[in-house]
N, C-alpha and C. Protein backbone atom coordinates (compact mmCIF):
# COMPACT_ATOMS: atom_id res chain seq x y z
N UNK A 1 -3.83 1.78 17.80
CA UNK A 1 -3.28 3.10 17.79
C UNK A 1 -2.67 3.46 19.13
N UNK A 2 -2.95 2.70 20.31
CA UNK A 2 -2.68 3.25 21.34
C UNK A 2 -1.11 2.54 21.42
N UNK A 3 -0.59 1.71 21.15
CA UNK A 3 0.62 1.18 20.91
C UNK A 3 1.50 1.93 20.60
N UNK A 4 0.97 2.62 18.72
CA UNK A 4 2.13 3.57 17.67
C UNK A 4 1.90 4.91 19.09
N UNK A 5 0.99 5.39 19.48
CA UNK A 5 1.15 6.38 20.34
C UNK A 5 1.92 6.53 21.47
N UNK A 6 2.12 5.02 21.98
CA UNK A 6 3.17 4.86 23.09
C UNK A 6 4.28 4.78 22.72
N UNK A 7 4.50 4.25 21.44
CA UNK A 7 6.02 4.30 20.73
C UNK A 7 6.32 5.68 20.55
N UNK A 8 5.82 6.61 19.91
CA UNK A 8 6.17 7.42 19.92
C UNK A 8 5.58 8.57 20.91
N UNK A 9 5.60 7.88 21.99
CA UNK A 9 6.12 9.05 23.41
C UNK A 9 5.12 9.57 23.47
N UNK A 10 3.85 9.27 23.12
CA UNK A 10 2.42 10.20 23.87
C UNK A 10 1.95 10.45 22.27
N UNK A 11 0.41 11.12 22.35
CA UNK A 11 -0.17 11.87 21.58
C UNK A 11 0.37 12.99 21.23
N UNK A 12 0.43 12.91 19.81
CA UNK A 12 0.52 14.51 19.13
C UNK A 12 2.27 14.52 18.56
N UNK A 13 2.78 13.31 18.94
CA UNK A 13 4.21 12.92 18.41
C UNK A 13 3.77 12.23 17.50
N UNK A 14 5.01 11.90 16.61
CA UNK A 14 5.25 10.64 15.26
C UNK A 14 6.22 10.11 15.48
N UNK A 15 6.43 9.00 14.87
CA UNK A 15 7.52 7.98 14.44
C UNK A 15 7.80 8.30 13.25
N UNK A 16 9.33 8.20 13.24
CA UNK A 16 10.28 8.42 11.48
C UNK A 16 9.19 7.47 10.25
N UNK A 17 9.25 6.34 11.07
CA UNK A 17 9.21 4.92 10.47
C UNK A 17 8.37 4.11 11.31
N UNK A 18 7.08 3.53 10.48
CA UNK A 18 6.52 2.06 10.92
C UNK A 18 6.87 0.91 9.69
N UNK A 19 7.15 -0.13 10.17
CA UNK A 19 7.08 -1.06 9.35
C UNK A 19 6.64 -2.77 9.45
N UNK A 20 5.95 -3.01 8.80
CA UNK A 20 5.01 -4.04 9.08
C UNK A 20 5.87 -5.65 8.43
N UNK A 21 6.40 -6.59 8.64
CA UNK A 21 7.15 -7.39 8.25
C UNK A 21 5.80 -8.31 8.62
N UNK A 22 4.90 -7.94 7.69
CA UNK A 22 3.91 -8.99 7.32
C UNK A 22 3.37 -8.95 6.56
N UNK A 23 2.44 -10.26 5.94
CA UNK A 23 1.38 -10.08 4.87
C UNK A 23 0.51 -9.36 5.03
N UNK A 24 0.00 -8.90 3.41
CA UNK A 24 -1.06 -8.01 3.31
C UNK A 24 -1.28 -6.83 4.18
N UNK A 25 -0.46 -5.96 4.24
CA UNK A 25 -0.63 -4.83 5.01
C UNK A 25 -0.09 -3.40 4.85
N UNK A 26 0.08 -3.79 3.37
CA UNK A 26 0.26 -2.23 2.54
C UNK A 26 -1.46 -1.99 1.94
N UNK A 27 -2.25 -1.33 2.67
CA UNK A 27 -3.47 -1.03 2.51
C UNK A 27 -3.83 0.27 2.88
N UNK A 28 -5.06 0.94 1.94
CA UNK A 28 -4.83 2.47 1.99
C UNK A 28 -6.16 2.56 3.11
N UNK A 29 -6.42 1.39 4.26
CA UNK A 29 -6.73 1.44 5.51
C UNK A 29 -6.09 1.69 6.70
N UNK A 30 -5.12 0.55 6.10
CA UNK A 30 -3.77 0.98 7.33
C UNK A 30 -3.05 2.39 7.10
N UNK A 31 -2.99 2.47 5.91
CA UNK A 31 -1.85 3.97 6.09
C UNK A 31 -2.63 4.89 6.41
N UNK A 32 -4.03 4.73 6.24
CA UNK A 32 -4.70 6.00 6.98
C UNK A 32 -4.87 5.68 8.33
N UNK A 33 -4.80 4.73 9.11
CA UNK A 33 -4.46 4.51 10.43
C UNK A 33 -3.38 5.08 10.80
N UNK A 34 -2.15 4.91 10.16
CA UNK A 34 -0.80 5.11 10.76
C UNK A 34 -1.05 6.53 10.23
N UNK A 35 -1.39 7.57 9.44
CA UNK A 35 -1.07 8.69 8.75
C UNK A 35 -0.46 9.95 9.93
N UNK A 36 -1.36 9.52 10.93
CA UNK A 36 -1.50 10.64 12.27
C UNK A 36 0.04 9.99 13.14
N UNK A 37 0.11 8.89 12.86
CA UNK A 37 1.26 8.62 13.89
C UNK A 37 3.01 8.26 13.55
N UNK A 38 2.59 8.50 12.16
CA UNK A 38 4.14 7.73 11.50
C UNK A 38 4.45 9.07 10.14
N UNK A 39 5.53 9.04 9.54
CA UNK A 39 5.80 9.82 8.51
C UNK A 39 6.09 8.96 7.31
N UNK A 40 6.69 7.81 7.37
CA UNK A 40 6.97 6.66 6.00
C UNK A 40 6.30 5.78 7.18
N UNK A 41 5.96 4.15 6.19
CA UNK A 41 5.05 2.91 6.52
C UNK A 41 5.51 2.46 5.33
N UNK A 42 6.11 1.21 6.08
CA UNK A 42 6.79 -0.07 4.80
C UNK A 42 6.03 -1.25 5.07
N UNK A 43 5.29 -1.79 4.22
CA UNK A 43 4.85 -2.72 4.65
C UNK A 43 4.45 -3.75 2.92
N UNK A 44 4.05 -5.02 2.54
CA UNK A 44 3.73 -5.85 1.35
C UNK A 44 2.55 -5.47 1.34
N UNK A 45 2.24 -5.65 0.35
CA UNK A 45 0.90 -5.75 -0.35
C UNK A 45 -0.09 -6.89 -0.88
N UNK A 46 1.33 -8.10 -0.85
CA UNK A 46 0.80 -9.26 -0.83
C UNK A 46 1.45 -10.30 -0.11
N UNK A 47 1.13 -11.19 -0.20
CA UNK A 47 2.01 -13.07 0.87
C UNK A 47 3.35 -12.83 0.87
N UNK A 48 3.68 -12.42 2.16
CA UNK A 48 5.44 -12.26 2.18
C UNK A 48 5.74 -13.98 2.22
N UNK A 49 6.94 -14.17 2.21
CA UNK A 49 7.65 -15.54 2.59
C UNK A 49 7.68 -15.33 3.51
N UNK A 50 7.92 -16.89 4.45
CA UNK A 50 7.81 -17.15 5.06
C UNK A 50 8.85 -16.83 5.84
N UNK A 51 10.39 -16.33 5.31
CA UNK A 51 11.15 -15.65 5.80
C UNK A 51 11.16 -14.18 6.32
N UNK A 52 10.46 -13.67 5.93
CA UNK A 52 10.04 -12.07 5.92
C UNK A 52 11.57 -11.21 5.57
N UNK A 53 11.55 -10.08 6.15
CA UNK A 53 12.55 -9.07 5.30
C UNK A 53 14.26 -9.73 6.05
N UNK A 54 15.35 -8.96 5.20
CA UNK A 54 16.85 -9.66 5.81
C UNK A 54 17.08 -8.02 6.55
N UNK A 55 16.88 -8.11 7.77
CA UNK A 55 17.28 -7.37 8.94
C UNK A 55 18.43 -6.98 9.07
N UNK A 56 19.52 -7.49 8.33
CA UNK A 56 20.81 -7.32 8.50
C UNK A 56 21.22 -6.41 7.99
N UNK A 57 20.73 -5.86 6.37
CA UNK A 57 21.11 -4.52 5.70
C UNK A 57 20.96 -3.14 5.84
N UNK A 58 19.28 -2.90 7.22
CA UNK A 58 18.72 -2.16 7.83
C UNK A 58 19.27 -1.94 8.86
N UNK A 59 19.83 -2.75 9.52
CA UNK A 59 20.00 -2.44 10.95
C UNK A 59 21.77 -2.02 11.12
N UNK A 60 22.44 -2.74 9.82
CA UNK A 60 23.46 -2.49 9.85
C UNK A 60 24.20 -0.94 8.94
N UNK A 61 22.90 -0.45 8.27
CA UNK A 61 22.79 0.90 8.09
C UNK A 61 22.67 1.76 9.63
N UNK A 62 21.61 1.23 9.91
CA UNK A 62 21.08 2.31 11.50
C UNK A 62 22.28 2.05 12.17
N UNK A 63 23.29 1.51 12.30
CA UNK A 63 23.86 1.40 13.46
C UNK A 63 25.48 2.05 12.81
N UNK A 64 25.61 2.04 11.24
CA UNK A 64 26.62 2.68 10.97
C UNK A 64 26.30 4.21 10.82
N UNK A 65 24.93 4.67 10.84
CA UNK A 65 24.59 5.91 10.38
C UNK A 65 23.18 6.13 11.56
N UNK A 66 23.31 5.82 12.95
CA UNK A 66 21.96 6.20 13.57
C UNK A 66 21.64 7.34 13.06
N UNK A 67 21.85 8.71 12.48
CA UNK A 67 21.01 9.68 12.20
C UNK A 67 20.43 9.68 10.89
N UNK A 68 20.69 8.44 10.12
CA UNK A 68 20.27 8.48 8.95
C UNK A 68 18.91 8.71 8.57
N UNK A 69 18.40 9.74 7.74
CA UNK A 69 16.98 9.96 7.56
C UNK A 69 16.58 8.78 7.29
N UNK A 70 14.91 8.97 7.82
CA UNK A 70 13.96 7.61 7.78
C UNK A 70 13.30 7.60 6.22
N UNK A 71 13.77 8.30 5.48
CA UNK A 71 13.45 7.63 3.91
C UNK A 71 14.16 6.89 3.45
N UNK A 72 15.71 7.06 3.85
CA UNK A 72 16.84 6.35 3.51
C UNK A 72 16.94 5.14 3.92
N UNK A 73 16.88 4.92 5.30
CA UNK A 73 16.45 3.73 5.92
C UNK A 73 15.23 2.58 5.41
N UNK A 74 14.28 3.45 5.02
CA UNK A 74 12.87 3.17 4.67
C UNK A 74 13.41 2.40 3.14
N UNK A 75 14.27 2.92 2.38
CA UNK A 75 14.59 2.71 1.20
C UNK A 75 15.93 1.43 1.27
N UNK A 76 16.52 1.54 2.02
CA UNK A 76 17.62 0.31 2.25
C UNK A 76 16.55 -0.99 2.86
N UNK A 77 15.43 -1.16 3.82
CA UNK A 77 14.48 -2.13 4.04
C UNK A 77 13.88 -2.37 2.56
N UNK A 78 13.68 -1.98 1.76
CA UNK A 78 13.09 -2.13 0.55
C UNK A 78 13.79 -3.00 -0.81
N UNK A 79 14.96 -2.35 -0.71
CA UNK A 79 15.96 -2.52 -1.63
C UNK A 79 16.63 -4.12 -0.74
N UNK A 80 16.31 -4.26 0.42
CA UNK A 80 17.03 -5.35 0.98
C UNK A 80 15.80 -6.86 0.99
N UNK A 81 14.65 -5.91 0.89
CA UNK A 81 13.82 -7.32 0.50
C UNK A 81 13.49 -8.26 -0.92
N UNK A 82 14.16 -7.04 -1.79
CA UNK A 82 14.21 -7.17 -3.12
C UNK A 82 14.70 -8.52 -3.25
N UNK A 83 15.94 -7.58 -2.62
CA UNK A 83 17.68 -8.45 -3.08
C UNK A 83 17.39 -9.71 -2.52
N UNK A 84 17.27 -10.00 -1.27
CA UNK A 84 16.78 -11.29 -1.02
C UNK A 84 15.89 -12.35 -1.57
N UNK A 85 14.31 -11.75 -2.02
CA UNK A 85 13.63 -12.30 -3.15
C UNK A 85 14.39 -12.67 -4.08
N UNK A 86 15.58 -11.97 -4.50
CA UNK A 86 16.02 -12.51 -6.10
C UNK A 86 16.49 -13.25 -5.44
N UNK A 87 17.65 -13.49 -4.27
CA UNK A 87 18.38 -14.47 -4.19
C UNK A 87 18.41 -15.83 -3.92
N UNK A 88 16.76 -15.58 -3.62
CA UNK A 88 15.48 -17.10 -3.49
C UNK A 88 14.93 -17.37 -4.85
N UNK A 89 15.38 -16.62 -5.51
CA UNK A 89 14.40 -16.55 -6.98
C UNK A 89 13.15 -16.18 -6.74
N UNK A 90 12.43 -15.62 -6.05
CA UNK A 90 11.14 -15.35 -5.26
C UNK A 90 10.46 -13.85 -5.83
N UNK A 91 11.64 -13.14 -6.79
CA UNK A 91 11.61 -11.69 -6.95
C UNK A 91 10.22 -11.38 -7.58
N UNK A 92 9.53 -12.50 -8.44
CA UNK A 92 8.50 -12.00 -9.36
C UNK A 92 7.60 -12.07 -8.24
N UNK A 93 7.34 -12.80 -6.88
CA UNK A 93 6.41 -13.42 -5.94
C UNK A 93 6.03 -12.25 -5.12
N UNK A 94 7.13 -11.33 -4.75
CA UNK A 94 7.04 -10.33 -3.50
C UNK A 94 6.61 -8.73 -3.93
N UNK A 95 6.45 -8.36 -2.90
CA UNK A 95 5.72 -6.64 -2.74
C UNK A 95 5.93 -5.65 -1.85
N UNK A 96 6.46 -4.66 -1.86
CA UNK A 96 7.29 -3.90 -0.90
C UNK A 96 6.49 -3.17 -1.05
N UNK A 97 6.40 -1.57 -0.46
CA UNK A 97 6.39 -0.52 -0.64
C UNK A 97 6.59 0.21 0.44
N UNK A 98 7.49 1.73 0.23
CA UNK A 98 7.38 2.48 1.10
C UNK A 98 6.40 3.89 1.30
N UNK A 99 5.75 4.09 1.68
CA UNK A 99 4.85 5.21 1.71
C UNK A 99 5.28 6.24 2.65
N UNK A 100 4.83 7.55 1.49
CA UNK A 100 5.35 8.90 2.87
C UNK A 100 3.81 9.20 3.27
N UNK A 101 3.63 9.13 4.55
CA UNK A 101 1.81 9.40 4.35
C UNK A 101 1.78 10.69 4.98
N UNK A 102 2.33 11.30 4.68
CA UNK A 102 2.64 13.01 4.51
C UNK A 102 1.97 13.59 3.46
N UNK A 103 1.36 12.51 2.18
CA UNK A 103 0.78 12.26 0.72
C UNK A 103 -0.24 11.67 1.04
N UNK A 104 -0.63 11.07 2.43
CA UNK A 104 -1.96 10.32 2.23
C UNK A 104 -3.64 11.23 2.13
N UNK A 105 -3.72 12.59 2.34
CA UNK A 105 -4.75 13.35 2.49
C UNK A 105 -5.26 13.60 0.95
N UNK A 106 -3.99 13.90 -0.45
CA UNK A 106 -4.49 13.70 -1.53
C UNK A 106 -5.07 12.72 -2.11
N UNK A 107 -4.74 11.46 -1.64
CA UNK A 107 -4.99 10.21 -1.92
C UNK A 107 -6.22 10.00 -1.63
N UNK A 108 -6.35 10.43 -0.16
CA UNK A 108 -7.85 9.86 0.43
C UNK A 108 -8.79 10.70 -0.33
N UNK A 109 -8.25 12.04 -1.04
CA UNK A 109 -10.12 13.05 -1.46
C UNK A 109 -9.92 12.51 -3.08
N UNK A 110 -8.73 12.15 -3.58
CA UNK A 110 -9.14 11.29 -4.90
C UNK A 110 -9.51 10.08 -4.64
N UNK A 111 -9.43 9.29 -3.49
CA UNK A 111 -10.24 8.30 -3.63
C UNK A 111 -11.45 8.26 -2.92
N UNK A 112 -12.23 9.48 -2.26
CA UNK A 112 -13.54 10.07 -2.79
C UNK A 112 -14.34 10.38 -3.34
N UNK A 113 -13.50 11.06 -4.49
CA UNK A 113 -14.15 11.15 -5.39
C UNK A 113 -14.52 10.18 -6.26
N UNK A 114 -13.38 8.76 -6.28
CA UNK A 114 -14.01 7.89 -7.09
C UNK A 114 -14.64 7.03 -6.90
N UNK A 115 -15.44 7.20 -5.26
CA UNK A 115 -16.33 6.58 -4.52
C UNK A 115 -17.62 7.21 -4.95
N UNK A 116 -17.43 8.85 -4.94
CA UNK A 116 -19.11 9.40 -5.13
C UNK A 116 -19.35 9.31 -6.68
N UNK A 117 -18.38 9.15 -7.63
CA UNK A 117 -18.83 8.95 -8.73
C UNK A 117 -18.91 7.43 -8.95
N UNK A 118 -18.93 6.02 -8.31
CA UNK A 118 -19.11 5.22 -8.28
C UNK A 118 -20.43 5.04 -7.59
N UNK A 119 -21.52 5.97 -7.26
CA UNK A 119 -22.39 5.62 -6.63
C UNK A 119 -23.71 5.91 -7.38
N UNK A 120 -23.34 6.14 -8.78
CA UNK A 120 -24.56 6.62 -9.49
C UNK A 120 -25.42 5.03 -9.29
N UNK A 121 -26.37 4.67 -9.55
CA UNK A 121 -27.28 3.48 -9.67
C UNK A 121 -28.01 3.26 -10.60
N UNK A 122 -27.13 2.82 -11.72
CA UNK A 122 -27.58 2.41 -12.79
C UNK A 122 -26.60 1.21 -13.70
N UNK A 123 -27.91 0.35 -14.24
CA UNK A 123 -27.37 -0.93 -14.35
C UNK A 123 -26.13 -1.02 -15.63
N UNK A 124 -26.12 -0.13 -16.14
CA UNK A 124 -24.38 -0.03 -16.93
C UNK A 124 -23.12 0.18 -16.31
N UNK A 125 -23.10 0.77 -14.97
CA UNK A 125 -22.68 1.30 -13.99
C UNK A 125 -22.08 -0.16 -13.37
N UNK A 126 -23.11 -0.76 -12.64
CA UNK A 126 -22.85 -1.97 -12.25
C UNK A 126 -22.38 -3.24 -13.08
N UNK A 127 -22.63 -3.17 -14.33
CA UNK A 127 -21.50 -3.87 -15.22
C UNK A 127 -19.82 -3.62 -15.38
N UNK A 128 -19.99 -2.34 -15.30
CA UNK A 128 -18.69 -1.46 -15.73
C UNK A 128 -17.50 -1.74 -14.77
N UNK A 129 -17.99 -1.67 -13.44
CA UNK A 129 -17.91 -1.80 -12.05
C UNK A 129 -17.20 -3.51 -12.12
N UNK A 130 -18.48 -4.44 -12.26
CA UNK A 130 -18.20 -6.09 -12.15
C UNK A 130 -17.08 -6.09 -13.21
N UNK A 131 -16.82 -5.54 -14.22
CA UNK A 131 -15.99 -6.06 -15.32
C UNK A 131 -14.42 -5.54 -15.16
N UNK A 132 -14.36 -4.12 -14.78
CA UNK A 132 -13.39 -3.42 -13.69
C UNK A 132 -12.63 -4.39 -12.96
N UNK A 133 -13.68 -4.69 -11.72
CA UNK A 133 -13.42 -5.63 -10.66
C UNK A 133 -12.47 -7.08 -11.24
N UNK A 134 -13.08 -7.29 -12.44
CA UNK A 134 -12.71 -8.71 -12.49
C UNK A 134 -11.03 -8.97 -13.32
N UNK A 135 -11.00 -7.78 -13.94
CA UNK A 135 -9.78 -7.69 -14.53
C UNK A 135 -8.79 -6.85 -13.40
N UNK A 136 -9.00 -6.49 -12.42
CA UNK A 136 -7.94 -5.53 -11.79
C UNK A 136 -7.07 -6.51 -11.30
N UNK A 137 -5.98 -5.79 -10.80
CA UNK A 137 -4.19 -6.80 -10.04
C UNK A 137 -5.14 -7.12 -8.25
N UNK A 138 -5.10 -8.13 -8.32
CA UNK A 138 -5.36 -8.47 -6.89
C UNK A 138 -4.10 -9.08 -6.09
N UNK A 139 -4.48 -8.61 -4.75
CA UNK A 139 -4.01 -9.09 -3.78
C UNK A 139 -4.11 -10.14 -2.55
N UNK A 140 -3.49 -11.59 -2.12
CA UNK A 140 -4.22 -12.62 -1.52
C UNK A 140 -5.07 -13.20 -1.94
N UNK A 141 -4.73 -13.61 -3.39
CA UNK A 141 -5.74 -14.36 -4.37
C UNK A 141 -5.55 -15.89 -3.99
N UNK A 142 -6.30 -16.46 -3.68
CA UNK A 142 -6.43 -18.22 -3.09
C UNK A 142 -7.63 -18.96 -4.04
N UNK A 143 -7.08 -19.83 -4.70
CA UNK A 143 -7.77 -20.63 -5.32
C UNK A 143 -9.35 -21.08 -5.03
N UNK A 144 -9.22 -20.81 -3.30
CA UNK A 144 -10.65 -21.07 -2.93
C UNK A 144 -11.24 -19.54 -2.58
N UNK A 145 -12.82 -19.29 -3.18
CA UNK A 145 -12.45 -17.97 -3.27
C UNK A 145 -13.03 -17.84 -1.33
N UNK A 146 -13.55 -18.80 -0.96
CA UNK A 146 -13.60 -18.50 0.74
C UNK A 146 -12.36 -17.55 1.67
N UNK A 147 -11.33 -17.60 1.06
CA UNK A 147 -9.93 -17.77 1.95
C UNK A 147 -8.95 -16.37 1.16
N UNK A 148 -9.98 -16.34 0.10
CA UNK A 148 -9.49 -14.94 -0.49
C UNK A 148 -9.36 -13.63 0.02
N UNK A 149 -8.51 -12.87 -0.08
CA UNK A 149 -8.76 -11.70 0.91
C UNK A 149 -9.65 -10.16 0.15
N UNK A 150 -9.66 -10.60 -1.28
CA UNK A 150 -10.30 -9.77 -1.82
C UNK A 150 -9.94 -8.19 -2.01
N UNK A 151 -8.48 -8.10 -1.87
CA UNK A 151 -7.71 -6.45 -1.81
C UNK A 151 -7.09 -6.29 -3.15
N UNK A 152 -7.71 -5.09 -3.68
CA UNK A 152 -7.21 -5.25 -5.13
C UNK A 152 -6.36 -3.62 -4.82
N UNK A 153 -5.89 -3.04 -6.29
CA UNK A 153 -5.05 -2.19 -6.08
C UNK A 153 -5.84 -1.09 -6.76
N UNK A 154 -5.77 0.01 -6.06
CA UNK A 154 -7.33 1.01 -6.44
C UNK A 154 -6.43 1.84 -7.82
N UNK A 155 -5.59 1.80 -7.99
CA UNK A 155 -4.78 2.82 -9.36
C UNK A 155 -5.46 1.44 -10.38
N UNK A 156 -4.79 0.58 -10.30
CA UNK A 156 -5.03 -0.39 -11.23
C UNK A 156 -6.92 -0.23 -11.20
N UNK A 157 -7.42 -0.33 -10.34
CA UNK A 157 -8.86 -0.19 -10.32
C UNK A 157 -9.22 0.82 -11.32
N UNK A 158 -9.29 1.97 -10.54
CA UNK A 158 -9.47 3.14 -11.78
C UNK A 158 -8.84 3.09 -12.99
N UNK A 159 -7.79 2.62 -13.82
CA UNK A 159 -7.34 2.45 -14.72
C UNK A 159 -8.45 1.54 -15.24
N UNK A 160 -8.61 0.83 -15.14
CA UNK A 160 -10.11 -0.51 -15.57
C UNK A 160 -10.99 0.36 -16.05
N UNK A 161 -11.72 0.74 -14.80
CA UNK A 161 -12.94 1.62 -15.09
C UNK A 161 -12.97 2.70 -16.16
N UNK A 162 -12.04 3.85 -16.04
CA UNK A 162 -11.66 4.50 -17.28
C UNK A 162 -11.77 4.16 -18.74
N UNK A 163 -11.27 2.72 -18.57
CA UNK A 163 -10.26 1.92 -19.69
C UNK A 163 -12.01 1.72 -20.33
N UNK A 164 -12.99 0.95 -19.90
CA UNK A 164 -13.99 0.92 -19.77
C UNK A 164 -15.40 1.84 -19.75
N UNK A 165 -14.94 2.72 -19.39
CA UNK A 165 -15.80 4.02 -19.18
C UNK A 165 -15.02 5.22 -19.42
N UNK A 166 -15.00 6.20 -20.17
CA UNK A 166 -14.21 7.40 -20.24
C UNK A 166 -14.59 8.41 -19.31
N UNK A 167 -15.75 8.18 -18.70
CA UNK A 167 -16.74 9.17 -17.77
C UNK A 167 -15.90 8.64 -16.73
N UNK A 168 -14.74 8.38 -16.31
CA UNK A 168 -14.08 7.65 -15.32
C UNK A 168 -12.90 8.08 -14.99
N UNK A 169 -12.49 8.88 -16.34
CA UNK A 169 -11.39 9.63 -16.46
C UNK A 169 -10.53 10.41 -15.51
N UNK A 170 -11.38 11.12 -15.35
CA UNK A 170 -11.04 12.67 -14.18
C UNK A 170 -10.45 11.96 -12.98
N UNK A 171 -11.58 11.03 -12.66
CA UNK A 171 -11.43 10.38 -11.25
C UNK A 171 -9.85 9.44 -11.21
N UNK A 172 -9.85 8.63 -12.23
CA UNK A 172 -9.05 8.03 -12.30
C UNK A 172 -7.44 8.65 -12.69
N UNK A 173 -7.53 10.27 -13.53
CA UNK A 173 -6.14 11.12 -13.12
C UNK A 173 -6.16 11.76 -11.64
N UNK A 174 -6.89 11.85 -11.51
CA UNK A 174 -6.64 12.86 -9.89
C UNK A 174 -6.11 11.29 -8.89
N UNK A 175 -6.94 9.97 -8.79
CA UNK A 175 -5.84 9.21 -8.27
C UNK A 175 -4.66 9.06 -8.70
N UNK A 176 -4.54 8.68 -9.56
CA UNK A 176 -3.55 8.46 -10.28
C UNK A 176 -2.24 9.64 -10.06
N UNK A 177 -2.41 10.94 -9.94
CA UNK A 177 -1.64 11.58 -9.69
C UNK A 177 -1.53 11.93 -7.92
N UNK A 178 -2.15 11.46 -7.50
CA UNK A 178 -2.47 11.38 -5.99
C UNK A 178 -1.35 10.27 -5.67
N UNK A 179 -1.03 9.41 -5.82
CA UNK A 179 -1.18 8.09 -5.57
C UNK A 179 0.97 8.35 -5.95
């Protein structure tokens, strides 16, 4: 944090834009890291290539339009990693996203709530939970499960549980519309 704080010129400032041109680092850890210091955060969600994003469509926006708002920008980095994936054929492989974490405070008390209602202790609970778990979209899935990173996608999560439990419901619209 003390870095994004020096980028943007001291405490109590923001940045338009952070963006992470790496794996695994669209996580609703990191954006609550960056939430205080950034307004959008672009970053994958899963194994970028080994090429990472084409710099050329971004930068050659910023430099024909330096005042261009940072959603727009945020949205041409997105749309430019796409295009590249397809043009590797790679498109089904990759994961973008841009986040306004201007939205991250709803996010975080719906995904509270589907923490304290995940904490009842009872052994149907903990099935519901393992069976959830095992069907949700993961992220950094490796054949060996040592090397796995174990980040799944919490909408898709709650959708499970629901799907599974109707007592799951509430929790799983308030993310869901959070999100």
């Amino acid at each position: 944090q003390g870095a994004i704080n020096a980028g943007a010129n001291g405490p109590g400032r923001s940045l338009d834009l952070v963006g992470f041109d790496a794996c695994l680092m669209s996580t609703f850890v990191t954006a609550g890291a960056l939430r205080d210091h950034a307004r959008y955060f672009i970053a994958s969600e899963e194994l970028e290539p080994g090429n990472g994003w084409d710099y050329t469509d971004f930068l050659n926006k910023l430099a024909a339009h330096p005042s261009a708002p940072a959603a727009e920008v945020a949205s041409v980095v997105v749309e430019g990693f796409y295009a590249q994936a397809r043009a590797e054929r790679k498109h089904n492989e990759v994961t973008i996203a841009a986040l306004d974490l201007s939205r991250y405070e709803p996010v975080r008390t719906a995904y509270s709530a589907l923490v304290s209602a995940l904490q009842a202790d009872t052994d149907e609970q903990k099935t519901t939970i393992a069976k959830a778990r095992a069907a949700v979209v993961e992220y950094g899935k490796h054949s060996d499960p040592v090397h796995a990173y174990n980040m799944i996608d919490l909408g898709d999560f709650s959708r499970q549980l629901a799907t599974l439990d109707p007592s799951f419901a509430a929790q799983r619209d308030g993310l869901l519309s959070a999100l």
